[in-house]
C-alpha atoms as a PDB file:
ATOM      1  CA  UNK A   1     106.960 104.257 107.515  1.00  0.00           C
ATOM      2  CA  UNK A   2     103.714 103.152 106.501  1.00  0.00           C
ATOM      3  CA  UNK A   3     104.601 102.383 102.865  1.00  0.00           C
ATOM      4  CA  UNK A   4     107.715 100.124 104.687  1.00  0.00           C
ATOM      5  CA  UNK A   5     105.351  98.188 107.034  1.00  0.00           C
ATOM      6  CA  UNK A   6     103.012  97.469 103.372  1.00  0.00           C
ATOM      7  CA  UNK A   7     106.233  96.302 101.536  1.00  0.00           C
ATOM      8  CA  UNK A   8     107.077  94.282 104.263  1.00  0.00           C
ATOM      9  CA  UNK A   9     103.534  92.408 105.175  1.00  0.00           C
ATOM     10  CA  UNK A  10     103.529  91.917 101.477  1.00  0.00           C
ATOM     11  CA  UNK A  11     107.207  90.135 101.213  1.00  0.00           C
ATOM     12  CA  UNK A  12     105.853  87.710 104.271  1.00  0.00           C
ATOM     13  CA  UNK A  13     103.032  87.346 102.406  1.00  0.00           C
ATOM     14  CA  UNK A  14     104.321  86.191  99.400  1.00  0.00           C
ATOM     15  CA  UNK A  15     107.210  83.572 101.471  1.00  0.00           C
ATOM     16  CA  UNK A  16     105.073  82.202 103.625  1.00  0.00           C
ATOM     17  CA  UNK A  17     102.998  81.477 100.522  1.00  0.00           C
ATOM     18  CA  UNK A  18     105.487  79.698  98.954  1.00  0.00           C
ATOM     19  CA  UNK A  19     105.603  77.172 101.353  1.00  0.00           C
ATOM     20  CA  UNK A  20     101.754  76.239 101.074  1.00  0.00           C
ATOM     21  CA  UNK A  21     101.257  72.875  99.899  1.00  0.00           C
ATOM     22  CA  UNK A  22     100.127  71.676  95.756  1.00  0.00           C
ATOM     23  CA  UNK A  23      99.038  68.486  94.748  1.00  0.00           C
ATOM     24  CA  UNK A  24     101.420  68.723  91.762  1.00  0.00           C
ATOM     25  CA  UNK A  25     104.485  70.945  91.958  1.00  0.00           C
ATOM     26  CA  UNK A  26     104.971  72.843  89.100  1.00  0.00           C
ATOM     27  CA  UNK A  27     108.354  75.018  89.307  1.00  0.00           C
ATOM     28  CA  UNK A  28     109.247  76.900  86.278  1.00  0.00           C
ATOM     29  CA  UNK A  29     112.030  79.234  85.164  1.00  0.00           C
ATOM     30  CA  UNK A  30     111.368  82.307  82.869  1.00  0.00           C
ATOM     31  CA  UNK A  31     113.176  84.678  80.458  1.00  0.00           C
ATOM     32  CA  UNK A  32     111.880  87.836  79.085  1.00  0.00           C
ATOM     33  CA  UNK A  33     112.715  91.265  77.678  1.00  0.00           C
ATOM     34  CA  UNK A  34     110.714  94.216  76.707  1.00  0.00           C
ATOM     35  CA  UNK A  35     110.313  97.751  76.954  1.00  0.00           C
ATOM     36  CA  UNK A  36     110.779 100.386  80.088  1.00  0.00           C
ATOM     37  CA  UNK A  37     108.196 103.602  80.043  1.00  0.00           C
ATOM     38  CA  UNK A  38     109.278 106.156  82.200  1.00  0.00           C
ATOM     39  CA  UNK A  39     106.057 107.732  83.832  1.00  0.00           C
ATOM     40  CA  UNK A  40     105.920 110.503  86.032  1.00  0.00           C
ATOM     41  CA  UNK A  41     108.633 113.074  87.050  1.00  0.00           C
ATOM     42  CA  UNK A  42     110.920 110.283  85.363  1.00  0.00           C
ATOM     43  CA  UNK A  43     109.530 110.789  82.015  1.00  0.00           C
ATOM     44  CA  UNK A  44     110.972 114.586  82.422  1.00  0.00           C
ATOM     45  CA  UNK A  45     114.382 113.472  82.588  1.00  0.00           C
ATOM     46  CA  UNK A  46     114.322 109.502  80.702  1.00  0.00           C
ATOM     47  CA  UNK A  47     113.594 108.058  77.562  1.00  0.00           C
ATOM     48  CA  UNK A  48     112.086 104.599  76.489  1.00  0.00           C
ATOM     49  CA  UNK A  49     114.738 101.845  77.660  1.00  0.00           C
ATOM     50  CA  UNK A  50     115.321  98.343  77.904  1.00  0.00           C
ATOM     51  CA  UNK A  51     114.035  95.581  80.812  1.00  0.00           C
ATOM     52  CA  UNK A  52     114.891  92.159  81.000  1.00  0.00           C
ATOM     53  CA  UNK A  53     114.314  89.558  83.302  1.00  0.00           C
ATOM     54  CA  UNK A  54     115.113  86.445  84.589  1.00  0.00           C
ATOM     55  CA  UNK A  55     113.355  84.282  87.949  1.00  0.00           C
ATOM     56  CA  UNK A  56     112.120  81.035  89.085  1.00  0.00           C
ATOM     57  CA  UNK A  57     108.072  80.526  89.402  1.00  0.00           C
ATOM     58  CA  UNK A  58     106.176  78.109  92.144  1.00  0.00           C
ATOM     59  CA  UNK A  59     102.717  77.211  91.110  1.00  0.00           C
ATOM     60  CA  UNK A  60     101.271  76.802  94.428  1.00  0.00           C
ATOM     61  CA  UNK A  61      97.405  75.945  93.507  1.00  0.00           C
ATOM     62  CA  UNK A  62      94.992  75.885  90.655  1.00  0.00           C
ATOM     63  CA  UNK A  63      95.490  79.961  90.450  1.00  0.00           C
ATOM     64  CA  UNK A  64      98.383  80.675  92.198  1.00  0.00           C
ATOM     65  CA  UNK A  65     101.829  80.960  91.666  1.00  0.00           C
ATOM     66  CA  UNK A  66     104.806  82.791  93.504  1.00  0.00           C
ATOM     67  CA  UNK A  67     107.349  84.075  91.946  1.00  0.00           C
ATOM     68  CA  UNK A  68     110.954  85.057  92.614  1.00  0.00           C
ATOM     69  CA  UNK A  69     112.858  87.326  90.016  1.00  0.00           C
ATOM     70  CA  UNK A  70     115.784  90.012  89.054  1.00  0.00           C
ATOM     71  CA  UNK A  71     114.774  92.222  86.299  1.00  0.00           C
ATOM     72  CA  UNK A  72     117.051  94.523  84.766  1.00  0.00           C
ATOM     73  CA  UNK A  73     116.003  98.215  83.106  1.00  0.00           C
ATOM     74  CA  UNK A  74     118.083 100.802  81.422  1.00  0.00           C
ATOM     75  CA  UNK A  75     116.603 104.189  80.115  1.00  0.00           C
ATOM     76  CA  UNK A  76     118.494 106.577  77.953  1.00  0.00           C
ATOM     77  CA  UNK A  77     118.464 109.982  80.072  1.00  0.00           C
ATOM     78  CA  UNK A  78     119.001 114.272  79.158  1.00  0.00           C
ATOM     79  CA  UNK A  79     122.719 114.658  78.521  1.00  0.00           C
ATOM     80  CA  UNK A  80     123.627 111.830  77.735  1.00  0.00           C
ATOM     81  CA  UNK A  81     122.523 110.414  81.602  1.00  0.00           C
ATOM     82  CA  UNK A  82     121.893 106.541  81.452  1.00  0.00           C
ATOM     83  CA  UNK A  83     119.723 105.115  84.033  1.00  0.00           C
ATOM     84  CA  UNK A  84     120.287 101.551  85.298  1.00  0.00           C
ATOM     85  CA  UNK A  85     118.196  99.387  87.521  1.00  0.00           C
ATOM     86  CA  UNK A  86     118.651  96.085  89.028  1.00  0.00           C
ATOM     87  CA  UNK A  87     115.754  95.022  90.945  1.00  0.00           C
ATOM     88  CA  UNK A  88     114.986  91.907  92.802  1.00  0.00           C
ATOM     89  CA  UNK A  89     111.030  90.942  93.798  1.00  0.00           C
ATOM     90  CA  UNK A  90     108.933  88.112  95.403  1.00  0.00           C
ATOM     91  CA  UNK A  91     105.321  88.066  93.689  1.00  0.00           C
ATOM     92  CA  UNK A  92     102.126  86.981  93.136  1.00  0.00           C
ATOM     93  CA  UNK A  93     100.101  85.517  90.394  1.00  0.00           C
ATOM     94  CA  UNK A  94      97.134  85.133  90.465  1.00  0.00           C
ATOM     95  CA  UNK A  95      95.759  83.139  86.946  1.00  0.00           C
ATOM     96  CA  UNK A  96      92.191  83.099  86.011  1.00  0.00           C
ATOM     97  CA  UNK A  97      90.643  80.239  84.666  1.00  0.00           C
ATOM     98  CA  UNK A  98      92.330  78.645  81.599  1.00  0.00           C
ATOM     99  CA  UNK A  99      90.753  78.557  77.737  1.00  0.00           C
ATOM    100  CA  UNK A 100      92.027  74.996  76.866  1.00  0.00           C
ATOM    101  CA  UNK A 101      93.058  74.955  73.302  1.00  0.00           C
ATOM    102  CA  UNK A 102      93.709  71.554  71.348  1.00  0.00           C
ATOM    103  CA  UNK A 103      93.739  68.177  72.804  1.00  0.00           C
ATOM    104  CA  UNK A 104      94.166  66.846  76.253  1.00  0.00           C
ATOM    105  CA  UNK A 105      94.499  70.302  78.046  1.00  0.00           C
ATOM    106  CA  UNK A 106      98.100  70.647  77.022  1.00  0.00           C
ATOM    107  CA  UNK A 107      97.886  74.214  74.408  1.00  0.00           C
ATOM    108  CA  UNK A 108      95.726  76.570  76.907  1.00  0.00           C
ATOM    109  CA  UNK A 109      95.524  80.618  77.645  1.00  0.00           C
ATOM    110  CA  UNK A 110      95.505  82.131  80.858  1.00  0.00           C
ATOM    111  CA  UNK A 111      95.042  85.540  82.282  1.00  0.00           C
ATOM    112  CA  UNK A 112      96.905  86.653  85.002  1.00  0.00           C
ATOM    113  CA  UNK A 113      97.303  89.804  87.634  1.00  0.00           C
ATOM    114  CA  UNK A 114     100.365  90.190  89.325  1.00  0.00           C
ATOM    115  CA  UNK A 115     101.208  91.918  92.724  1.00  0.00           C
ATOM    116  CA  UNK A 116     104.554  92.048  94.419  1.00  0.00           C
ATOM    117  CA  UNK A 117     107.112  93.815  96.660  1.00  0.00           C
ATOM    118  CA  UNK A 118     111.010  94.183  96.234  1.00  0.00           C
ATOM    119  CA  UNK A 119     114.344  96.088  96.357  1.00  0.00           C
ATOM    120  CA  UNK A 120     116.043  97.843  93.546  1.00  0.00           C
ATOM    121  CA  UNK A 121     119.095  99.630  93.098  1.00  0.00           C
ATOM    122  CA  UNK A 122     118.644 102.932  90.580  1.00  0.00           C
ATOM    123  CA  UNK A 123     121.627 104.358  89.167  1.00  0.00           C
ATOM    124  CA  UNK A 124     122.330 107.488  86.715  1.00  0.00           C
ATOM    125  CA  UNK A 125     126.038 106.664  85.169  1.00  0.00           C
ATOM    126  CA  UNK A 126     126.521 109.953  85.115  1.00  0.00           C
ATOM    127  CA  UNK A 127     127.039 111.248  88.541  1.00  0.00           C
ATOM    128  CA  UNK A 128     129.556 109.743  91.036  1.00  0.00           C
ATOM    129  CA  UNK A 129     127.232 109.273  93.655  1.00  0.00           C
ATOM    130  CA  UNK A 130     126.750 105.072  94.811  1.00  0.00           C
ATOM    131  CA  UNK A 131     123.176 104.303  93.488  1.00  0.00           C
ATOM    132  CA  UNK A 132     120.011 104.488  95.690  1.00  0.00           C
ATOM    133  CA  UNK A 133     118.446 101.374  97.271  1.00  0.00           C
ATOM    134  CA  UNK A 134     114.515 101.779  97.365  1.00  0.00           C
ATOM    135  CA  UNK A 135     112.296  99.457  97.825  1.00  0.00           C
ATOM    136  CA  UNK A 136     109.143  99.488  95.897  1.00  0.00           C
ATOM    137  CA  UNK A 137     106.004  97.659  94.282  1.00  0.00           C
ATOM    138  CA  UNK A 138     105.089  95.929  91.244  1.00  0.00           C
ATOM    139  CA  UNK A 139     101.314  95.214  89.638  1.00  0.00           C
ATOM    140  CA  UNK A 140      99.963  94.133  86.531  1.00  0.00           C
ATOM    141  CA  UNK A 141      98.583  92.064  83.791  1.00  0.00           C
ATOM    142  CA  UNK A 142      99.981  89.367  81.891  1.00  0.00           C
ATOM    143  CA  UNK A 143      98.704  86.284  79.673  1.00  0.00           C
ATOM    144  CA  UNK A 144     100.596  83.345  79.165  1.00  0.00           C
ATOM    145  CA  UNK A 145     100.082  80.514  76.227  1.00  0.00           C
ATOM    146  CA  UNK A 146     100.940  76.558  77.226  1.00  0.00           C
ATOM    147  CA  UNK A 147     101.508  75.284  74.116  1.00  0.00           C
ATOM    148  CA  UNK A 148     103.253  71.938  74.819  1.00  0.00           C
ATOM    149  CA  UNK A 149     103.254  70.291  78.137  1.00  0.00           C
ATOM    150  CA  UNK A 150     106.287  72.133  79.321  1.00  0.00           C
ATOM    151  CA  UNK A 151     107.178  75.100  77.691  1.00  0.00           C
ATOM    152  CA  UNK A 152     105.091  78.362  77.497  1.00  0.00           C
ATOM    153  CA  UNK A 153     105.286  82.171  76.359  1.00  0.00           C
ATOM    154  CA  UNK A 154     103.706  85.060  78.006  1.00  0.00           C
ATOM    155  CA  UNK A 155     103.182  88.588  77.585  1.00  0.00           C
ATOM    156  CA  UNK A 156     102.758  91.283  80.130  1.00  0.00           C
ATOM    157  CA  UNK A 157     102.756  95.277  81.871  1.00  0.00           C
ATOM    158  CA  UNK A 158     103.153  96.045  85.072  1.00  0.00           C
ATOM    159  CA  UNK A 159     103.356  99.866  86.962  1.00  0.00           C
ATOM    160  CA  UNK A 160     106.316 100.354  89.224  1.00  0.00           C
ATOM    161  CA  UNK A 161     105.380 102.950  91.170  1.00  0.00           C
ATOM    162  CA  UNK A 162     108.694 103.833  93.613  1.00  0.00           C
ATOM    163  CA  UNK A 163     107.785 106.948  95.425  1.00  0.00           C
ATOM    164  CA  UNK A 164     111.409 108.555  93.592  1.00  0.00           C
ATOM    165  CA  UNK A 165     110.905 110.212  90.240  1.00  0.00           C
ATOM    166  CA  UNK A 166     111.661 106.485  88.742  1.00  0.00           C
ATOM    167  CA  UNK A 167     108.381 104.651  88.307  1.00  0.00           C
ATOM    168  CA  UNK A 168     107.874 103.206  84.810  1.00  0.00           C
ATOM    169  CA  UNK A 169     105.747 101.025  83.187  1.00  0.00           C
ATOM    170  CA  UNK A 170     107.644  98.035  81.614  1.00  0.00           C
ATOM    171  CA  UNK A 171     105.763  95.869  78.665  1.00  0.00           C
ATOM    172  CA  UNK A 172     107.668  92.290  78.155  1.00  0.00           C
ATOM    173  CA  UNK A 173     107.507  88.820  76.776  1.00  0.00           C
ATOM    174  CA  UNK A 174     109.102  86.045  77.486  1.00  0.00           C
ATOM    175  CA  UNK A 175     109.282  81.896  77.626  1.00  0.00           C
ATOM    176  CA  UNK A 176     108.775  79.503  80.187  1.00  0.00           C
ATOM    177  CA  UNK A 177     110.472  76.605  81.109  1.00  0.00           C
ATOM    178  CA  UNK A 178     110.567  73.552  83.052  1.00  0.00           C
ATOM    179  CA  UNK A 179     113.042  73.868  85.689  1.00  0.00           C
ATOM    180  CA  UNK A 180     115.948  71.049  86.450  1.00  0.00           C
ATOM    181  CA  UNK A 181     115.041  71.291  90.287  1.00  0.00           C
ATOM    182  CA  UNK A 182     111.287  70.691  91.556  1.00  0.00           C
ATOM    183  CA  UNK A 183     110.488  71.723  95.096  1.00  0.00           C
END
């Protein structure tokens, strides 16, 4: 109950930050793909998959941004098991201060940690049972590179820890970029 309550403060956290106000919206979308690293009881049963993902980022200050985004894993399991997630989270990033690179500000580097909250669905294709909906969290590291005025690339690993023998560690990099709606 307690780890539901966390999840949930976290969630209205993270919406009712989106609303704050920026001098200069910023919205973003982002691809990625990387790696999945079963940890735990899960790296008993699963090998090293695939994660992708896909979302829409806010920046919401000079350090903040929220972030809203589906992310996709599949790990090769014992007997031929494969196990598929589908995940859906509201975030947190928190940047550090930039290292401007070039002219005019536009080429910089940024740290970043991330913390967030969502729902996933896990499924093993081998069993006939509907998948499990869990909710869980996500936290991390990531850096990200500006290097025009709209586009960028990042890099980054983040634990997610589920509290089923599922958690991984997923390492992935990805583009940014500018997003046809502003809000």
């Amino acid at each position: 109950m307690k780890r539901v309550l966390m999840i949930a403060a976290c969630l209205m956290f993270v919406v009712a930050g989106a609303f704050a106000q920026t001098a200069e919206p910023e919205t973003k979308l982002l691809f990625g793909a990387g790696a999945s690293f079963p940890i735990e009881v899960f790296g008993e049963v699963a090998d090293v998959g695939f994660s992708a993902v896909t979302g829409v980022e806010k920046t919401i200050g000079s350090h903040i941004a929220v972030a809203g985004r589906w992310t996709y894993t599949k790990n090769d399991g014992d007997l031929g098991a494969n196990f598929i997630a589908n995940t859906f989270d509201a975030r947190f990033k928190y940047y550090f201060t930039s290292i401007e690179i070039g002219d005019l500000g536009k080429h910089y580097v940024a740290p970043y940690l991330i913390f967030g909250a969502g729902v996933a669905s896990l499924d093993n294709s081998e069993d006939e049972i509907s998948p499990d909906v869990i909710l869980g969290t996500a936290t991390g590291l990531g850096v990200v590179y500006r290097f025009s005025t709209n586009y960028a690339i990042f890099a980054e690993g983040e634990v997610l820890p589920t509290g089923l023998p599922a958690s991984k560690l997923t390492l992935k990099a990805g583009i940014t970029v500018p997003s046809p709606f502003q809000f």
